[in-house]
N, C-alpha and C. Protein backbone atom coordinates (compact mmCIF):
# COMPACT_ATOMS: atom_id res chain seq x y z
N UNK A 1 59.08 -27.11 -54.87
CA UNK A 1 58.62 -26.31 -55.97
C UNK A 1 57.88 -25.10 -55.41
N UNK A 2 58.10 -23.82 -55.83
CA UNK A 2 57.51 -22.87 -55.26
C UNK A 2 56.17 -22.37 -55.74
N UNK A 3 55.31 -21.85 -55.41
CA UNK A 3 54.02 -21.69 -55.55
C UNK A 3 54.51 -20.17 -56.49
N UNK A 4 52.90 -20.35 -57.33
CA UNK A 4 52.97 -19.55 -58.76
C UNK A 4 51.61 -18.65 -58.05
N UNK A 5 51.40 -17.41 -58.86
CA UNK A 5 50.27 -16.77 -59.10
C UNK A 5 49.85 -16.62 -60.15
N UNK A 6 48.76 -16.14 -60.34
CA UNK A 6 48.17 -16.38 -61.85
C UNK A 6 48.90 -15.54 -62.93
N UNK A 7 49.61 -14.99 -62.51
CA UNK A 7 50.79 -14.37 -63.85
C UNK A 7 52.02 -15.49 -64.09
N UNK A 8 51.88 -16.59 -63.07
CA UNK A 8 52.85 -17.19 -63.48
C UNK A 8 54.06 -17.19 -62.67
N UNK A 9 53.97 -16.12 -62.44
CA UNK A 9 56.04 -15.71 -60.98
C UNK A 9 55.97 -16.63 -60.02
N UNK A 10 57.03 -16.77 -59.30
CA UNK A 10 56.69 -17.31 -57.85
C UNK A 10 56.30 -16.41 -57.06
N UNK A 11 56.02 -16.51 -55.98
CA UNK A 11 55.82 -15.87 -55.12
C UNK A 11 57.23 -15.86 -54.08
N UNK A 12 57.18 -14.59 -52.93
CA UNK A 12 58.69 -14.14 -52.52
C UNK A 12 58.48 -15.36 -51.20
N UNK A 13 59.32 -16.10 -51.33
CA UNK A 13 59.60 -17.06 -49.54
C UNK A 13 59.16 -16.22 -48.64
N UNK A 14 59.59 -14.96 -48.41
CA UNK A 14 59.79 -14.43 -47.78
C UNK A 14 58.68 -12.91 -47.57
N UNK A 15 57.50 -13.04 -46.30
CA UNK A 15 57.06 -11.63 -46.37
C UNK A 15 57.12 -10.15 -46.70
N UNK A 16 58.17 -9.74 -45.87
CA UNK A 16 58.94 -8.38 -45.76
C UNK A 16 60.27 -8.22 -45.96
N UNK A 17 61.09 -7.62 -46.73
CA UNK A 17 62.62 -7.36 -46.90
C UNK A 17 63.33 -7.73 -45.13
N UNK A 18 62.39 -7.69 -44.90
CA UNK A 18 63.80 -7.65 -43.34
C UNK A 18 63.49 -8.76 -42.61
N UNK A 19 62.54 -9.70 -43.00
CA UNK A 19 62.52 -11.20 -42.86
C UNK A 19 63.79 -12.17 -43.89
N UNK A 20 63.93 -11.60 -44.81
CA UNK A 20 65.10 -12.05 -45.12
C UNK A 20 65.98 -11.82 -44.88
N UNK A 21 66.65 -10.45 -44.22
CA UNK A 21 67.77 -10.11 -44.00
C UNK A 21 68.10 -10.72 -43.14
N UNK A 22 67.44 -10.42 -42.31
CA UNK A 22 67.44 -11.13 -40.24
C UNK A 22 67.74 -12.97 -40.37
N UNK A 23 66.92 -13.43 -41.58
CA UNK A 23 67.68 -14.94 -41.72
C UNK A 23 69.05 -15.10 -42.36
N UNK A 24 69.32 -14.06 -43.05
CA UNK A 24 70.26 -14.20 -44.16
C UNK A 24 71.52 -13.20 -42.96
N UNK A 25 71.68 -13.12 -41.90
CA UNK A 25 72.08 -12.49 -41.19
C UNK A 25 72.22 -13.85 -40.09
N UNK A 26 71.68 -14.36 -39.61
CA UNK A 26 71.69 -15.81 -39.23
C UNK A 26 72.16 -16.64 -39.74
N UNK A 27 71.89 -16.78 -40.52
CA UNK A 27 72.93 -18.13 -41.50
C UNK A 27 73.89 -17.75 -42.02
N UNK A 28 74.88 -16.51 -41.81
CA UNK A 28 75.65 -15.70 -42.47
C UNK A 28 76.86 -16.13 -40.87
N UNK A 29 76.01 -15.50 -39.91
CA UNK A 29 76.82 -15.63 -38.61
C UNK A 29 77.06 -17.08 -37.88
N UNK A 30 75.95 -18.33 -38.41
CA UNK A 30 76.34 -19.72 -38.16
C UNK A 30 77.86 -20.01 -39.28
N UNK A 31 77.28 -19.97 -40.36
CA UNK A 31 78.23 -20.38 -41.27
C UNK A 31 79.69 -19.65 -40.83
N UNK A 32 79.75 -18.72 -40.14
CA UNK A 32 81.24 -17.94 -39.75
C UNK A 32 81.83 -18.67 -38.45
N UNK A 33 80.82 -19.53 -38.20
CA UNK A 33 81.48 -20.29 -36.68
C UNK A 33 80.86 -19.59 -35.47
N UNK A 34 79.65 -18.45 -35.74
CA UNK A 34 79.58 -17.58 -33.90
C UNK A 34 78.64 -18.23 -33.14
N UNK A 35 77.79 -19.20 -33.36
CA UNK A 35 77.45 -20.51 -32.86
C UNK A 35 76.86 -21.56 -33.77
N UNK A 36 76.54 -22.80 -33.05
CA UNK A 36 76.22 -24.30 -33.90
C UNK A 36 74.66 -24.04 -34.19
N UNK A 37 74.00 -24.44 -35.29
CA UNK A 37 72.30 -24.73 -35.67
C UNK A 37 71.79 -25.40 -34.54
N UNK A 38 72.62 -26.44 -33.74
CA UNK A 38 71.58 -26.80 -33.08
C UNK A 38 71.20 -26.05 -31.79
N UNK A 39 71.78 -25.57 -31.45
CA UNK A 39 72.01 -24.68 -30.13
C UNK A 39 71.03 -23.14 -30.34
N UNK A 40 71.18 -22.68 -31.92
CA UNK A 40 70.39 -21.91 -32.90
C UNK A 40 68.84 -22.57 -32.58
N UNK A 41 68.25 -23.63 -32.99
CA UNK A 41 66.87 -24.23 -32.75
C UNK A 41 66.61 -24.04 -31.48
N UNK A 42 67.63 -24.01 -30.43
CA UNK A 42 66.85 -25.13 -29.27
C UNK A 42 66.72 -23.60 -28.63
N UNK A 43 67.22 -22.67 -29.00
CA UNK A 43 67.54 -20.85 -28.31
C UNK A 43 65.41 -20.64 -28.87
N UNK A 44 65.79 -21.09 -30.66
CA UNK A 44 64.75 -20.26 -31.15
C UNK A 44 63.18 -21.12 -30.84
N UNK A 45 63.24 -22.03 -30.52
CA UNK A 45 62.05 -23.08 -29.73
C UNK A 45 62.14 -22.30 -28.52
N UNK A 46 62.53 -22.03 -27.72
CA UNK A 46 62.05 -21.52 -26.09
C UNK A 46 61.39 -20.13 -26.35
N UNK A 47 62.23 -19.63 -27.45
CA UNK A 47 61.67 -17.97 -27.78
C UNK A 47 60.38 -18.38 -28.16
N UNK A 48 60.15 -18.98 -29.06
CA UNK A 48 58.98 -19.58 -29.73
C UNK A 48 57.84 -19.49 -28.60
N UNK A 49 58.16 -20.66 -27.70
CA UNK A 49 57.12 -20.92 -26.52
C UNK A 49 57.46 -19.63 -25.44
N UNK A 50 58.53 -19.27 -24.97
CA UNK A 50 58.14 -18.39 -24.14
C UNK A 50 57.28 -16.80 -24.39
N UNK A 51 57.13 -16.84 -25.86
CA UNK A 51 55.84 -15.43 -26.42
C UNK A 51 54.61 -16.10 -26.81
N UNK A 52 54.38 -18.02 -26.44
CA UNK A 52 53.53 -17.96 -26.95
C UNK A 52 53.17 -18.60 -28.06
N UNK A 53 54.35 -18.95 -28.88
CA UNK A 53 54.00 -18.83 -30.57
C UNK A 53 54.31 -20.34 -30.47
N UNK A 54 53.64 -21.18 -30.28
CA UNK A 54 54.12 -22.77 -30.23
C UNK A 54 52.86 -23.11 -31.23
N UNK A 55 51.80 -22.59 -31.63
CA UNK A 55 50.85 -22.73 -32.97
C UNK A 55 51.60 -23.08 -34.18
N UNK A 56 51.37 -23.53 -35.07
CA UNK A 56 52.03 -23.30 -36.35
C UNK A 56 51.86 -21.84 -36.84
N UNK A 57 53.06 -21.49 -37.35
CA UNK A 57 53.10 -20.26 -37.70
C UNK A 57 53.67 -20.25 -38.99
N UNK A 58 53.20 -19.04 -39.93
CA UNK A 58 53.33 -18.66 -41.15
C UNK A 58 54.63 -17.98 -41.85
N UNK A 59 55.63 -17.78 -40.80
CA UNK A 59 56.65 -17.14 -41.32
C UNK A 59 55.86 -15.23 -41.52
N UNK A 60 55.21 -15.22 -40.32
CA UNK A 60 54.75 -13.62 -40.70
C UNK A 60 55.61 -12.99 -39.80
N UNK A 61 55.33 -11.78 -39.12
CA UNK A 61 55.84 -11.05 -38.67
C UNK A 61 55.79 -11.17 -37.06
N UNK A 62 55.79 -11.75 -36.30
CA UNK A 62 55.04 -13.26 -35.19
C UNK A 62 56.54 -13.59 -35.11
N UNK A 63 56.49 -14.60 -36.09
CA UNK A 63 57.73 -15.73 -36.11
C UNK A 63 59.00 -14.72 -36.50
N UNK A 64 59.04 -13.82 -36.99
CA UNK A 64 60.26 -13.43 -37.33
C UNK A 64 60.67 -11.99 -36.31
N UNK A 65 60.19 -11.47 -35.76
CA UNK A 65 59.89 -10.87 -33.95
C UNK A 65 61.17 -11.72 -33.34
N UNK A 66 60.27 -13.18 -33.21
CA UNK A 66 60.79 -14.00 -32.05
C UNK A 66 61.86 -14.40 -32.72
N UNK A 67 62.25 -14.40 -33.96
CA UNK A 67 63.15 -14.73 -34.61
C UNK A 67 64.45 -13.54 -34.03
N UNK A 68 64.33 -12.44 -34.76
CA UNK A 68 65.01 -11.42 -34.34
C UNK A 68 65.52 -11.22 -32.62
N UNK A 69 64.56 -11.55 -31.64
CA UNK A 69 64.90 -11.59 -30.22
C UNK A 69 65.48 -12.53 -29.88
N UNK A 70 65.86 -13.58 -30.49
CA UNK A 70 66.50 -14.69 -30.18
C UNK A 70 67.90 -14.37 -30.89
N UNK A 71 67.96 -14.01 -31.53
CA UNK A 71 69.41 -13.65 -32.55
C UNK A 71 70.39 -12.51 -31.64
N UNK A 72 69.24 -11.24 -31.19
CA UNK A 72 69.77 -10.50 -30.15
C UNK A 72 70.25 -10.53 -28.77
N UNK A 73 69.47 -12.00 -28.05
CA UNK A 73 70.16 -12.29 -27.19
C UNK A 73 70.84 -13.14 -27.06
N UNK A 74 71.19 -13.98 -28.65
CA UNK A 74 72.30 -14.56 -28.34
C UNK A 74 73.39 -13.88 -28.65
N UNK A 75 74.03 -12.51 -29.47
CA UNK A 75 74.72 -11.55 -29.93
C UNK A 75 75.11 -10.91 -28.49
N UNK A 76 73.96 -10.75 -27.64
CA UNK A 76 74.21 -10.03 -26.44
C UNK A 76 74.84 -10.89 -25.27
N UNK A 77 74.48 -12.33 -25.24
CA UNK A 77 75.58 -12.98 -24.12
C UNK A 77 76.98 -13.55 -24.70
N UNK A 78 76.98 -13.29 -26.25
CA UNK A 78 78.12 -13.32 -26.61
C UNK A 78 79.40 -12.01 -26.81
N UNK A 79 78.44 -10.89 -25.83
CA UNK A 79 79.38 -10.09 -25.66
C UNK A 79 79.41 -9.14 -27.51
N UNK A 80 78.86 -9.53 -28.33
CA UNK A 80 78.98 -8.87 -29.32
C UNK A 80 78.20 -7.95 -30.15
N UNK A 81 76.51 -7.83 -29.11
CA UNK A 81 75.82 -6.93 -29.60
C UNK A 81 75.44 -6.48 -27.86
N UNK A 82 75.85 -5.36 -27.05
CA UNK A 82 75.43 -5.17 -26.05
C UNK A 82 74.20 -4.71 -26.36
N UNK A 83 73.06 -5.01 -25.35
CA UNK A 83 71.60 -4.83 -25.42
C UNK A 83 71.36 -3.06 -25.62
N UNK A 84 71.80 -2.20 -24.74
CA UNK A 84 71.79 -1.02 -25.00
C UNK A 84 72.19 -0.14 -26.01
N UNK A 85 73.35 -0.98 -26.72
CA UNK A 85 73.36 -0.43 -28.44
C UNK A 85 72.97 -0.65 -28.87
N UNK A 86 71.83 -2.25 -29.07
CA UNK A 86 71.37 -2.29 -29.60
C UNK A 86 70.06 -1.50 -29.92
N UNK A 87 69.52 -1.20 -28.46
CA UNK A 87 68.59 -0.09 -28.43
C UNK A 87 68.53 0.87 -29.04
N UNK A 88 69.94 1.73 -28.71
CA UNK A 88 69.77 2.92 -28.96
C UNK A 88 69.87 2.78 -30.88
N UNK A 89 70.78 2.10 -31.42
CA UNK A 89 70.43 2.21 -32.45
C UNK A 89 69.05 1.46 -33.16
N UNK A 90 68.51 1.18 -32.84
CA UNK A 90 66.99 0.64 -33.50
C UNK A 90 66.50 1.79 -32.82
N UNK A 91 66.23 2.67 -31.87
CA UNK A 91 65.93 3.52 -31.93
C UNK A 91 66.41 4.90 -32.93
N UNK A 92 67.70 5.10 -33.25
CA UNK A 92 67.81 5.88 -34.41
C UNK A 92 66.98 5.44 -35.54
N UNK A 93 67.46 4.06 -36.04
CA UNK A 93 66.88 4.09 -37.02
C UNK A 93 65.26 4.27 -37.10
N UNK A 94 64.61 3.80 -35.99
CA UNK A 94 63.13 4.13 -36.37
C UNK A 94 62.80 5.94 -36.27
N UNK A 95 63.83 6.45 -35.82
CA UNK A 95 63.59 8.03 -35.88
C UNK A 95 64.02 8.51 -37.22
N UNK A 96 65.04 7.79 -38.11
CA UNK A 96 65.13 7.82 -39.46
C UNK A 96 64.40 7.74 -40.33
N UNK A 97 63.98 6.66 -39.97
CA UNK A 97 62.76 6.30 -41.09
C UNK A 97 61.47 7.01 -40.79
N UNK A 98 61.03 7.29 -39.59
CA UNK A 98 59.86 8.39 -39.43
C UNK A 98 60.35 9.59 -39.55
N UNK A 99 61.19 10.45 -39.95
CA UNK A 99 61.58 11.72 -40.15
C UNK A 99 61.96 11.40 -42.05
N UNK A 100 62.01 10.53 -42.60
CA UNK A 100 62.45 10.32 -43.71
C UNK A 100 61.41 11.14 -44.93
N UNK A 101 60.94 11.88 -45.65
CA UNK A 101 59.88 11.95 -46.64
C UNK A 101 59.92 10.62 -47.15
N UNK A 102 58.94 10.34 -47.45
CA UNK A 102 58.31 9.78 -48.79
C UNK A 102 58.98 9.14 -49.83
N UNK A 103 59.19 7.94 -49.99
CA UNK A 103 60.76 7.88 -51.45
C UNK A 103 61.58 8.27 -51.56
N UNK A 104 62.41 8.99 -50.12
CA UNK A 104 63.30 9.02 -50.18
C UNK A 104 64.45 7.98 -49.22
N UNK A 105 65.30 7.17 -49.56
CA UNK A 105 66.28 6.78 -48.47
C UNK A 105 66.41 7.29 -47.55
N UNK A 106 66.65 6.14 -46.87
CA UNK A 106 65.97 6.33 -44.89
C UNK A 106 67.94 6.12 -44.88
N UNK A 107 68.35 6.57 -43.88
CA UNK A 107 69.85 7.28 -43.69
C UNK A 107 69.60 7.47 -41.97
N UNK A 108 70.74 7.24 -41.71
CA UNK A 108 71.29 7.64 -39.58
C UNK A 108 71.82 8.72 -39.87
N UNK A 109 71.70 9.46 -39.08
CA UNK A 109 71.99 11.01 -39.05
C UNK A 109 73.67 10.53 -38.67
N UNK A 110 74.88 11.51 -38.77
CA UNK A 110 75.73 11.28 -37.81
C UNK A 110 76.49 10.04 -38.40
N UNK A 111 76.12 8.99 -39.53
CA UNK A 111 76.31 7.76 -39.85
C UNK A 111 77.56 7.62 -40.47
């Protein structure tokens, strides 16, 4: 049962829009066959402990970091996200979104 606030709504599972994506992007790419859940845990437990984060954690921005770096290097020894594209584009996009005004849609130049 999900937790209410005093208006009554639930509240979102999920912190930030791109904590959901990044899972919903994960369970999108298990369910397609590009690897097994358990192999998924045992990747995202070492990420876990090797930054550190073996505390209980909140699903903040912490856990979903190590979340995201674990997704990327398994994309990257599967040959299907090389590490340097991946760079360079998370680097566009954060030059997108800091060159973006104000309310307006954040867009890749060139896209």
């Amino acid at each position: 049962m999900s937790k209410c606030n005093s208006y009554n709504a639930p509240e979102p599972v999920f912190a930030e829009p791109w904590h959901a994506q990044v899972f919903a992007v994960t369970v999108a790419l298990n369910e397609a066959g590009r690897f097994d859940w358990p192999d998924w845990a045992a990747r995202f437990s070492a990420t876990l402990k090797r930054n550190g984060l073996d505390r209980e954690l909140n699903g903040g921005d912490d856990y979903f970091i190590a979340w995201l770096e674990t997704l990327e290097a398994l994309l990257a020894e599967q040959g299907a996200a090389v590490s340097d594209d991946v760079s360079q584009l998370r680097d566009r996009w954060e030059e997108a979104y800091l060159t973006t005004p104000h309310g307006q849609p954040v867009r890749l130049a060139n896209a």
